[in-house]
N, C-alpha and C. Protein backbone atom coordinates (compact mmCIF):
# COMPACT_ATOMS: atom_id res chain seq x y z
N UNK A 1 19.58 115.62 121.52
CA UNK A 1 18.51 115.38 120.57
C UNK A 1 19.09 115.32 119.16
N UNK A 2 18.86 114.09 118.17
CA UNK A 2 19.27 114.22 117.17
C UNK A 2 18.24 114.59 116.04
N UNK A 3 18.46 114.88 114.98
CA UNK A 3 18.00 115.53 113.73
C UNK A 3 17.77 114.60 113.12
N UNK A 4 16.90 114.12 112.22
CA UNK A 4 16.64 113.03 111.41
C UNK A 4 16.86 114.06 109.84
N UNK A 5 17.41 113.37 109.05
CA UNK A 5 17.71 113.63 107.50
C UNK A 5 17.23 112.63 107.11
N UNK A 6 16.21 113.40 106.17
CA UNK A 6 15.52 112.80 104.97
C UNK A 6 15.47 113.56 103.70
N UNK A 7 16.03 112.10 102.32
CA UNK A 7 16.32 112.73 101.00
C UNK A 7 14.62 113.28 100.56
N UNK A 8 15.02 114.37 99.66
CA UNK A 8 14.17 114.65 99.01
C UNK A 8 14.01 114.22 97.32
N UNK A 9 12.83 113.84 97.53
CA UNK A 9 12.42 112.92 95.94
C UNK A 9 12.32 114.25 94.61
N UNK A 10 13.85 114.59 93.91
CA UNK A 10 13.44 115.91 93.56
C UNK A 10 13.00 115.31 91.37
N UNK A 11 12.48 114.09 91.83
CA UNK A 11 12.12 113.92 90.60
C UNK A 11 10.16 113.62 90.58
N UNK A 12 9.84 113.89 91.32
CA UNK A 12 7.82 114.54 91.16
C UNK A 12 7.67 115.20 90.26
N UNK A 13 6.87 114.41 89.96
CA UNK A 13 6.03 115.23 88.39
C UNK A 13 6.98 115.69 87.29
N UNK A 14 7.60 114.86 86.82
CA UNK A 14 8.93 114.75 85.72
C UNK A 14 8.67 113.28 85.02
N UNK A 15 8.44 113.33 83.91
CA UNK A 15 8.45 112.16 83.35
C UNK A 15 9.07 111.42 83.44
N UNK A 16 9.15 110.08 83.35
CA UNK A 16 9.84 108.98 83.46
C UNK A 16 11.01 108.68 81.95
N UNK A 17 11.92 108.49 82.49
CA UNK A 17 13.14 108.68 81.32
C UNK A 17 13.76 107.34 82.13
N UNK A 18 14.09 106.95 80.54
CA UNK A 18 15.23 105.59 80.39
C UNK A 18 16.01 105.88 79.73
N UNK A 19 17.00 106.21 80.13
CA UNK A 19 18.36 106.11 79.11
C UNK A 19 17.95 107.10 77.60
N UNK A 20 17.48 108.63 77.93
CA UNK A 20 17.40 109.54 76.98
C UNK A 20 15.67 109.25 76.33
N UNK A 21 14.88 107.64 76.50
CA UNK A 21 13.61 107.73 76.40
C UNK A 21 12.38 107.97 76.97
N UNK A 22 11.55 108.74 76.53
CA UNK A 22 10.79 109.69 77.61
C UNK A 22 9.53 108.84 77.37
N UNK A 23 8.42 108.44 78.34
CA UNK A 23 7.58 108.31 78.47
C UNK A 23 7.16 107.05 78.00
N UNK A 24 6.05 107.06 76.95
CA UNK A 24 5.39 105.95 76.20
C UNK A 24 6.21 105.13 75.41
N UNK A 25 7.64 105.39 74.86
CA UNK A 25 8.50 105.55 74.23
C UNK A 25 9.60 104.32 74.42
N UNK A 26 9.42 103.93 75.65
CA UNK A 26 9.94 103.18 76.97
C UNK A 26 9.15 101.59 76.17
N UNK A 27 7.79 101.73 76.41
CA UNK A 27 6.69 100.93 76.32
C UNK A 27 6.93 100.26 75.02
N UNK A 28 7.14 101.45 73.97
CA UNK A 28 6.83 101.16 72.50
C UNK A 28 8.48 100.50 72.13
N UNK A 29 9.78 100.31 72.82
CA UNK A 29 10.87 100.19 72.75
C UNK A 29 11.00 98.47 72.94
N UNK A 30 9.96 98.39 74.21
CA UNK A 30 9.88 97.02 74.87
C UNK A 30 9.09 96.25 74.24
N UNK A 31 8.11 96.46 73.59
CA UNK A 31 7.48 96.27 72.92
C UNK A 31 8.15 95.60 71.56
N UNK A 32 8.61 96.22 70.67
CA UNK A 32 9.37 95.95 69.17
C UNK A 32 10.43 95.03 69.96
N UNK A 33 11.38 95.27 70.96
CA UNK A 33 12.27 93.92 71.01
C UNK A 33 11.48 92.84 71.49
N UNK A 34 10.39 93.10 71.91
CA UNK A 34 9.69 91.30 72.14
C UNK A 34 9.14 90.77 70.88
N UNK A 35 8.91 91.61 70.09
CA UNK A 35 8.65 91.03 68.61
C UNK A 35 9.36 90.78 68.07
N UNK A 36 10.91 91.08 68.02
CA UNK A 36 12.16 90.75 67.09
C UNK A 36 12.26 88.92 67.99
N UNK A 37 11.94 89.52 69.28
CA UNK A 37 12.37 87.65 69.77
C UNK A 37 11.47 86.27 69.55
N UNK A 38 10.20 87.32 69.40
CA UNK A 38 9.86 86.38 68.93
C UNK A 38 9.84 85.84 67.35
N UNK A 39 10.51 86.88 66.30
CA UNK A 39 10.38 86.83 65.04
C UNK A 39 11.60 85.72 65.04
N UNK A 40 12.60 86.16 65.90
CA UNK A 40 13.74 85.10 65.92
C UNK A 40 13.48 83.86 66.04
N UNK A 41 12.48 83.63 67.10
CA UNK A 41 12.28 81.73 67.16
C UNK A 41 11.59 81.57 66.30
N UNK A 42 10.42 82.27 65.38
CA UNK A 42 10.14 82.06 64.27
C UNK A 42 10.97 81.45 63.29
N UNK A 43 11.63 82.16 62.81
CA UNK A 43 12.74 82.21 61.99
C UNK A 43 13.58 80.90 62.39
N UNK A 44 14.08 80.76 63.37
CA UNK A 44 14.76 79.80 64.20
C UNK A 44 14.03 77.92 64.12
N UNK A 45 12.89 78.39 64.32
CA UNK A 45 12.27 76.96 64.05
C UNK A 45 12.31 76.30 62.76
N UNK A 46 11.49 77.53 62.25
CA UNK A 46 12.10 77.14 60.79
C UNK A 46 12.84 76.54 60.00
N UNK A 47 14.24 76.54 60.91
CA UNK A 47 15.26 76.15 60.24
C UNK A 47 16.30 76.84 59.51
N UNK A 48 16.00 78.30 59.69
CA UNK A 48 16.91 78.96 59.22
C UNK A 48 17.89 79.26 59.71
N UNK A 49 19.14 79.48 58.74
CA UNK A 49 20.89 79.52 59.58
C UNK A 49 20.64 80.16 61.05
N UNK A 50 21.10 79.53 61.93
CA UNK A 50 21.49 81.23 62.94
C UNK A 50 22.28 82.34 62.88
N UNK A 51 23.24 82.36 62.21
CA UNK A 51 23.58 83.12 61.87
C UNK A 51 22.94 84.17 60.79
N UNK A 52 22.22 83.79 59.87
CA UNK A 52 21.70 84.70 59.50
C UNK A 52 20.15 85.28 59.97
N UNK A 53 19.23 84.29 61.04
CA UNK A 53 18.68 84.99 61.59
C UNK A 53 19.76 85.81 62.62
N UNK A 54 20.42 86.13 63.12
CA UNK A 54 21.54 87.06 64.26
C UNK A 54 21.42 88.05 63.12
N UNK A 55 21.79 88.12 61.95
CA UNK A 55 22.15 89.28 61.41
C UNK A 55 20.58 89.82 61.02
N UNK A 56 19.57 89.43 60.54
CA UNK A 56 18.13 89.59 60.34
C UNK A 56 18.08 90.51 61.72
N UNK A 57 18.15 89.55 62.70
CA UNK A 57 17.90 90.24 63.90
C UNK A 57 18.62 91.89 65.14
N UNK A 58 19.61 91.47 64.58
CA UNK A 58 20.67 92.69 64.77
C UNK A 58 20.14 93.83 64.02
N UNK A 59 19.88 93.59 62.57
CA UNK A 59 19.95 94.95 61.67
C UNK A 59 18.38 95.39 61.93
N UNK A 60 16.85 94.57 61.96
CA UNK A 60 16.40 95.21 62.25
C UNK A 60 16.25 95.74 63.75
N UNK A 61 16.72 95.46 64.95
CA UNK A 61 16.89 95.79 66.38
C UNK A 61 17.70 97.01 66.25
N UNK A 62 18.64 97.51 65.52
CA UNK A 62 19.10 98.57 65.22
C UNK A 62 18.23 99.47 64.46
N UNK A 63 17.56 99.24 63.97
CA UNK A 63 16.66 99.99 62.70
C UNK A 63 15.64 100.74 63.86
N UNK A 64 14.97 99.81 64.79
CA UNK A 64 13.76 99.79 65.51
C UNK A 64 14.39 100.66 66.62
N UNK A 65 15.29 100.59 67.11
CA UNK A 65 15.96 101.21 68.37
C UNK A 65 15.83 103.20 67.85
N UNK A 66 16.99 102.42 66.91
CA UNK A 66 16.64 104.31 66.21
C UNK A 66 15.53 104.92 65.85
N UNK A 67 14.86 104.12 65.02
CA UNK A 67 13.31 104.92 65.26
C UNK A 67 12.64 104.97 65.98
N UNK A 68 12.53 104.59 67.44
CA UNK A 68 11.52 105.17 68.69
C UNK A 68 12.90 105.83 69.18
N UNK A 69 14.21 106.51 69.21
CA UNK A 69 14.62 107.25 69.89
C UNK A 69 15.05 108.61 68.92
N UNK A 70 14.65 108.26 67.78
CA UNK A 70 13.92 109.36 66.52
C UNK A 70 12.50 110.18 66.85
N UNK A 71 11.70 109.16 67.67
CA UNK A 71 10.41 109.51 67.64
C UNK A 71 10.74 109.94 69.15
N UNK A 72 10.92 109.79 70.47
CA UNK A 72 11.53 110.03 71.33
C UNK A 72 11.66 111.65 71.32
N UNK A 73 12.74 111.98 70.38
CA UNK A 73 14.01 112.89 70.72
C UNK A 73 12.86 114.00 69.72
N UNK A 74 12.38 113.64 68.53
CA UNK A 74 11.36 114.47 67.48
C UNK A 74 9.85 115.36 68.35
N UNK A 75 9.32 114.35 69.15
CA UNK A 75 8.03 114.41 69.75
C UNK A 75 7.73 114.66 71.46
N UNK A 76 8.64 114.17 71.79
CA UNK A 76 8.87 114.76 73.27
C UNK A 76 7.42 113.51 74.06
N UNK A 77 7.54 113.85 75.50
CA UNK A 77 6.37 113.01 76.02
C UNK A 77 5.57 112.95 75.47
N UNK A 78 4.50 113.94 75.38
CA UNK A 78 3.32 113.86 74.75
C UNK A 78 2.80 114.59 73.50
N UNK A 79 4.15 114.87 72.45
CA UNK A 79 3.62 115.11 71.22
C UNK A 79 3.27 114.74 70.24
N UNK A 80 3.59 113.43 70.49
CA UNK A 80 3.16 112.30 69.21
C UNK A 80 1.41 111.90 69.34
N UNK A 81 1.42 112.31 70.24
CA UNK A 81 0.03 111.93 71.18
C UNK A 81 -0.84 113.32 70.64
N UNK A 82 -0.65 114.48 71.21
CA UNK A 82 -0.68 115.65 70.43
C UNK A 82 -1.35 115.92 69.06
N UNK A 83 -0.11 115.03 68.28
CA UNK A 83 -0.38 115.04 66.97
C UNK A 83 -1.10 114.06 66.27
N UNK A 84 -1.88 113.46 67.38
CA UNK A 84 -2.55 112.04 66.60
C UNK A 84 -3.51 112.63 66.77
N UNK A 85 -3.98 113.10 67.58
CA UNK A 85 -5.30 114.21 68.16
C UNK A 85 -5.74 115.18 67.61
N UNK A 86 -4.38 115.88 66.76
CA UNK A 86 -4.62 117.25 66.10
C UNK A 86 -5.36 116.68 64.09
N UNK A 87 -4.91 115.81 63.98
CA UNK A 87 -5.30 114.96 63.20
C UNK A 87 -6.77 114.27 63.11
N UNK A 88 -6.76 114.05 64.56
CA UNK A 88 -8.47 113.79 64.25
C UNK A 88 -9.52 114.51 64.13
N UNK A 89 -8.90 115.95 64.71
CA UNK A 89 -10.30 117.50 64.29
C UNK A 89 -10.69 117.44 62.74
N UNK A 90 -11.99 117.27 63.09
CA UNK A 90 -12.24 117.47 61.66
C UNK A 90 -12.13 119.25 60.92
N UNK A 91 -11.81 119.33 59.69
CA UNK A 91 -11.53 120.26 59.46
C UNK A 91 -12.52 121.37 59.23
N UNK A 92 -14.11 120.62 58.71
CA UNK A 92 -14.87 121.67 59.00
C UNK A 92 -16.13 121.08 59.33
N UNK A 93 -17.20 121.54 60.14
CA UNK A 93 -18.21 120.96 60.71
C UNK A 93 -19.44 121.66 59.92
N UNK A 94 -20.44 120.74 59.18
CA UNK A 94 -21.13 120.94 58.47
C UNK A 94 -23.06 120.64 59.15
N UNK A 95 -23.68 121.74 59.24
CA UNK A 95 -25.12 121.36 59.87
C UNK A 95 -25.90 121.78 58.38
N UNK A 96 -26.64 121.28 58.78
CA UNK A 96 -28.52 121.42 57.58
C UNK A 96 -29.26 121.93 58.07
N UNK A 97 -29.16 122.35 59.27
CA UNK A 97 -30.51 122.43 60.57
C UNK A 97 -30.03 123.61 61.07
N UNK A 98 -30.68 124.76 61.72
CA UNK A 98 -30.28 125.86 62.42
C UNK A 98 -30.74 125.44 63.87
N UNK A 99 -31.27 124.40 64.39
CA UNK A 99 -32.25 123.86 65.35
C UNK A 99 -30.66 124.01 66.38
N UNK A 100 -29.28 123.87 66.19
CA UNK A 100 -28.53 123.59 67.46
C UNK A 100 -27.70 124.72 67.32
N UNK A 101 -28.12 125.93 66.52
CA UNK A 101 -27.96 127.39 67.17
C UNK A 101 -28.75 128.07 68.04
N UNK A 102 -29.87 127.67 67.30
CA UNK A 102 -30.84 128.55 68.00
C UNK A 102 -31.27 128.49 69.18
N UNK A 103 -30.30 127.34 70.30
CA UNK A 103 -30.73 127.43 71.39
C UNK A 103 -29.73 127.81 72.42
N UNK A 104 -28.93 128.49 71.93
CA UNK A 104 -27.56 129.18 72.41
C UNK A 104 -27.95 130.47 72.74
N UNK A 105 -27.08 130.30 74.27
CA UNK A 105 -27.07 131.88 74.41
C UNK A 105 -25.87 132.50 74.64
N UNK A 106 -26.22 133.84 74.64
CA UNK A 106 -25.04 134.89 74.50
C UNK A 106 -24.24 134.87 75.60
């Protein structure tokens, strides 16, 4: 009788990581380089050098890379998220009316 071996999936319920980027981060990464490509054929139709769209395009793709793996490495999965949320509490809640105490109980 033989034994069957099967791997175990020991990455369940662990966020999804690319190359040091965690989560949404991934999204927002893929995101900004489809806009540099397309800023490039922009640029490109135009008529402008290629070479200096390449360097346009290089320096900000470097700029953009580092800041979502700034925001990444700063905020973790879900703290940027967190903090967009903690931001929307308002800071103090103001009534005129005692009508939505007074029907509270202890």
């Amino acid at each position: 009788m033989q034994t069957s071996v099967y791997q175990i999936n020991k990455g369940i319920n662990k966020p999804v990581q690319f190359k040091g980027l965690k989560a949404q981060y991934i999204w927002y990464l893929g995101g900004a380089l489809l806009a540099l490509l397309v800023l490039f054929a922009i640029l490109f139709i135009c008529g402008v050098n290629t070479f200096i769209c390449l360097g346009i395009i290089l320096a900000l793709g470097a700029c953009v890379v580092s800041y979502v793996y700034k925001l990444s490495n700063k905020y973790g999965e879900y703290g940027m998220l967190r903090n967009m949320a903690k931001r929307s509490i308002p800071a103090t809640v103001k009534s005129y009316s005692r009508k939505e105490f007074t029907g509270l109980k202890k």
